[in-house]
Protein backbone atom coordinates (compact mmCIF):
# COMPACT_ATOMS: atom_id res chain seq x y z
CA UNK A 1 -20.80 37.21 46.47
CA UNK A 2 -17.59 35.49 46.65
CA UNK A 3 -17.32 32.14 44.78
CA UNK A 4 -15.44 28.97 47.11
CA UNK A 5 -13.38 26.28 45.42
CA UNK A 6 -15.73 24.23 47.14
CA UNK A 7 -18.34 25.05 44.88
CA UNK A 8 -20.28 26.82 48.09
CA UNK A 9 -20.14 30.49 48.00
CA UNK A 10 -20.69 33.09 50.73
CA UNK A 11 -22.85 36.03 50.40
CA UNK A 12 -20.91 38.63 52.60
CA UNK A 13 -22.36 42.00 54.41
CA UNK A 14 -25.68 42.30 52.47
CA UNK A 15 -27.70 45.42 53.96
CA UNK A 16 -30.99 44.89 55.29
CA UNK A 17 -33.95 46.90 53.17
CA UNK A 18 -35.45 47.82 56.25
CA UNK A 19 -36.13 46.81 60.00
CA UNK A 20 -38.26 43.92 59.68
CA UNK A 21 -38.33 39.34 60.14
CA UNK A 22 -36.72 38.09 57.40
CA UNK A 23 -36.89 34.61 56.15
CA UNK A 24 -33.92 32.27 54.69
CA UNK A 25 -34.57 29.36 52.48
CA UNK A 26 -32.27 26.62 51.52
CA UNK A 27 -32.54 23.97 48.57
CA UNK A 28 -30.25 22.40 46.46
CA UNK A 29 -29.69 22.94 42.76
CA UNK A 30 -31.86 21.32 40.50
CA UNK A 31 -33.94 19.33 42.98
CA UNK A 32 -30.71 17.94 44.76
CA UNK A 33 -30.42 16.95 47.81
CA UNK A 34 -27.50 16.65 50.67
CA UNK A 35 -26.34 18.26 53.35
CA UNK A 36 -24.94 21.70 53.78
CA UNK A 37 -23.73 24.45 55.75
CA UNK A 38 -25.53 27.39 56.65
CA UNK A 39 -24.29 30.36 59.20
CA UNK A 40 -26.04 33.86 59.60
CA UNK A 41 -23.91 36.66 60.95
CA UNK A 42 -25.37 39.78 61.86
CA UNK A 43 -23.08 43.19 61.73
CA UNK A 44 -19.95 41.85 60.54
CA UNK A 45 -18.16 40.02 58.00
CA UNK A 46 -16.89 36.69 57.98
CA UNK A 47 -13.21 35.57 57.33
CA UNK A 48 -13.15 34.29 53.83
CA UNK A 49 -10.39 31.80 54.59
CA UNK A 50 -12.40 29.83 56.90
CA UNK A 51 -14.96 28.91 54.20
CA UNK A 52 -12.28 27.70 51.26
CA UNK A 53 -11.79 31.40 50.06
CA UNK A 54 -8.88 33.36 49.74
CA UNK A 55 -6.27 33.11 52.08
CA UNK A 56 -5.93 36.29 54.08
CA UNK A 57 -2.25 35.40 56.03
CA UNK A 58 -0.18 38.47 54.86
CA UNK A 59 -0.64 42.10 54.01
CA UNK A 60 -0.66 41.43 50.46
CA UNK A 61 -3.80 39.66 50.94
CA UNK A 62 -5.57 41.32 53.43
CA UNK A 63 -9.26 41.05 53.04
CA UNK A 64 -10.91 44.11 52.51
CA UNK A 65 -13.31 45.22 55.74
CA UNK A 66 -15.10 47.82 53.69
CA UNK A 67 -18.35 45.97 52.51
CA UNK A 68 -18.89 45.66 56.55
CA UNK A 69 -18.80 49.31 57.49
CA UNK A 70 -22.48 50.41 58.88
CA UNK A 71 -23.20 54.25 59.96
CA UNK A 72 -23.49 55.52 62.86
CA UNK A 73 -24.15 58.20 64.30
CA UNK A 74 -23.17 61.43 62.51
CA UNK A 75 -19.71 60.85 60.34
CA UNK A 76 -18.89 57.55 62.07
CA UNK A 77 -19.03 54.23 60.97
CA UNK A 78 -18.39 50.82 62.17
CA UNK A 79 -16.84 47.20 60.64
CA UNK A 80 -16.64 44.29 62.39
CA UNK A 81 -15.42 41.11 61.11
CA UNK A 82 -15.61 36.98 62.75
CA UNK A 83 -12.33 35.03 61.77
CA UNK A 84 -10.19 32.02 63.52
CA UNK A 85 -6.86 31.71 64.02
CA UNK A 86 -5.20 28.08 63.73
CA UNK A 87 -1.83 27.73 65.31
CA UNK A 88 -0.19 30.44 67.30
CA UNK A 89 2.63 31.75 64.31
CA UNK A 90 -0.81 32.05 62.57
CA UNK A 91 -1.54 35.98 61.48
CA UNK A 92 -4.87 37.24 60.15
CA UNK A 93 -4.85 40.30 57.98
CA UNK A 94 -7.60 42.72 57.00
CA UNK A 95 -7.70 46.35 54.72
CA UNK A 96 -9.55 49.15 54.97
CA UNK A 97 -9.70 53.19 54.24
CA UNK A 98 -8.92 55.90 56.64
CA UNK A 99 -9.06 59.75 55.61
CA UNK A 100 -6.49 61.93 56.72
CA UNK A 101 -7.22 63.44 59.96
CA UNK A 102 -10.14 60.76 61.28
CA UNK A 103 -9.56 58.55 64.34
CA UNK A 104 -10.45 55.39 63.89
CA UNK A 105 -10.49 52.83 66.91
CA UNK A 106 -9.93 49.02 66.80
CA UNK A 107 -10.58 46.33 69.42
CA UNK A 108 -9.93 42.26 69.11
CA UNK A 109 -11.56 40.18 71.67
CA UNK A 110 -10.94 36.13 71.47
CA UNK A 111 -14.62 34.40 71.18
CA UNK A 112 -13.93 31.79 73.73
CA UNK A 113 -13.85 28.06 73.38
CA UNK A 114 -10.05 26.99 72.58
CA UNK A 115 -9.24 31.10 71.90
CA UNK A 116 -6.99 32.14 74.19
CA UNK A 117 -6.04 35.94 73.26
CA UNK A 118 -6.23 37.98 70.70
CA UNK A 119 -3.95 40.87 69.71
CA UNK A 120 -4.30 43.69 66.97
CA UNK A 121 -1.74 45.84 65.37
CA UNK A 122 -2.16 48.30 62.51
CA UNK A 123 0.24 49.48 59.31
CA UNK A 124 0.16 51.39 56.77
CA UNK A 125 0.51 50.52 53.39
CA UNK A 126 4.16 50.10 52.62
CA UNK A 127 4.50 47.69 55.76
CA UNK A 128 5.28 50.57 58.78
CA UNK A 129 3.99 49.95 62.19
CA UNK A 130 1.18 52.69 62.64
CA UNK A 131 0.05 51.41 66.29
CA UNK A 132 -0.01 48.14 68.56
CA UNK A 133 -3.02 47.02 70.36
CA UNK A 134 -2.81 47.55 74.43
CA UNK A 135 -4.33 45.21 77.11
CA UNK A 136 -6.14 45.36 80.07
CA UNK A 137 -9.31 46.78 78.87
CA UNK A 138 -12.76 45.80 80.14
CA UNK A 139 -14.59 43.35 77.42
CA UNK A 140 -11.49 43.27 74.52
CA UNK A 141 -8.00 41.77 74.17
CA UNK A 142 -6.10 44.14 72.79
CA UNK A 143 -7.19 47.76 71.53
CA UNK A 144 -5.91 50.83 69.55
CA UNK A 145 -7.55 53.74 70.76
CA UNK A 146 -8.22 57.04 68.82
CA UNK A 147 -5.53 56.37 65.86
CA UNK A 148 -5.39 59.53 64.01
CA UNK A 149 -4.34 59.05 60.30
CA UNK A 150 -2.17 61.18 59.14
CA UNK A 151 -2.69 61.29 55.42
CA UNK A 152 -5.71 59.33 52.58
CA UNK A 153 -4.85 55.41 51.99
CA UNK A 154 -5.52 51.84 53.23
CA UNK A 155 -4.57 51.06 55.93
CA UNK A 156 -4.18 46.97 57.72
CA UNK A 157 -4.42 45.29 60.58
CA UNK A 158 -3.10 42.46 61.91
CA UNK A 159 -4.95 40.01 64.13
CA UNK A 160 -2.93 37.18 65.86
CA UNK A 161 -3.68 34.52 68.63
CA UNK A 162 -4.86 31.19 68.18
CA UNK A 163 -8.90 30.34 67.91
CA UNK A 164 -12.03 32.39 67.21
CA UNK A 165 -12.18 36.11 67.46
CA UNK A 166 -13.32 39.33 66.72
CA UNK A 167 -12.03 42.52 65.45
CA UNK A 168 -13.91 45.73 65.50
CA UNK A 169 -13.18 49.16 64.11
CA UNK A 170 -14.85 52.14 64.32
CA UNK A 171 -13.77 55.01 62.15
CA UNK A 172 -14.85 58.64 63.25
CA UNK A 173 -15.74 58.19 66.56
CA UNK A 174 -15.05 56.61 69.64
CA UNK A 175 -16.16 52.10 70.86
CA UNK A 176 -17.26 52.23 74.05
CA UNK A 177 -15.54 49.63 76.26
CA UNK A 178 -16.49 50.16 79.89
CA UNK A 179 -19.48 47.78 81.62
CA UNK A 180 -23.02 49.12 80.46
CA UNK A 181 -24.59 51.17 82.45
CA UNK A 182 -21.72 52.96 83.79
């Protein structure tokens, strides 16, 4: 759970107990009333910034991805996380763990509306340009494909654009990007 100034808090990446209809209820403390906010996201975390939390706008406070990793199948595993992107010198910044010798892949896509692009770009931890995201890849903006890590640490990526978008990465084996079906 992560506290806001606001008083509001946001309950990121909580696992489902199984595969079932759940319900979500909503009531204000102590019989109060008034309005409020309320957004479900399903698979993937949500950019802390953009509900009053901590700022996330350099690699020294990256938010950490690793509550939103989900298995997959056999070593892989998947994170995904929903964030926005103000003005265009804006940067968005996010952690996570690779293992020496795994691949991981990561994809940004822009989620429409006033989002024009989005680009991704990953370093390790001292600051070093590991890999920069290519275009002109059915369904994303900009992807790194098959990053090998070299050696155990955190690594972070950077997201920039302007608007909504989305940044996936899959860690251990390989995102899919073609048109289904094909």
């Amino acid at each position: 759970d992560v506290p806001l100034a606001s008083g509001g808090a946001v309950l990121q990446c909580r696992p489902a107990a199984a595969a079932r209809r759940y319900r979500v209820g909503v009531s204000g403390t102590g019989g109060s009333t008034g309005s409020y906010e309320l957004r479900l996201i399903l698979n993937a975390a949500w950019e802390l910034e953009e509900s009053g939390g901590a700022a996330n706008d350099t690699p020294a406070t990256a938010q950490d991805l690793e509550t939103s990793f989900a298995a997959l199948v056999g070593q892989a595993d998947r994170g995904a996380v929903l964030g926005r992107l103000g003005s265009g010198s804006e940067e968005d910044w996010y952690r996570f763990e690779l293992s020496a010798g795994s691949a991981a892949t990561l994809a940004a896509k822009a989620g429409g509306g006033t989002a024009v692009r989005a680009e991704v770009a990953l370093f390790d931890g001292a600051g070093a340009l590991l890999a920069a995201g290519t275009g002109g890849v059915h369904n994303v903006d900009s992807r790194i494909a098959d990053y090998v890590a070299p050696s155990n640490g955190t690594v972070r990526a950077r997201v920039t654009g302007t608007g909504d978008y989305s940044l996936v990465v899959v860690r251990g084996g390989s995102l899919g990007l073609g048109p289904n079906g094909s």
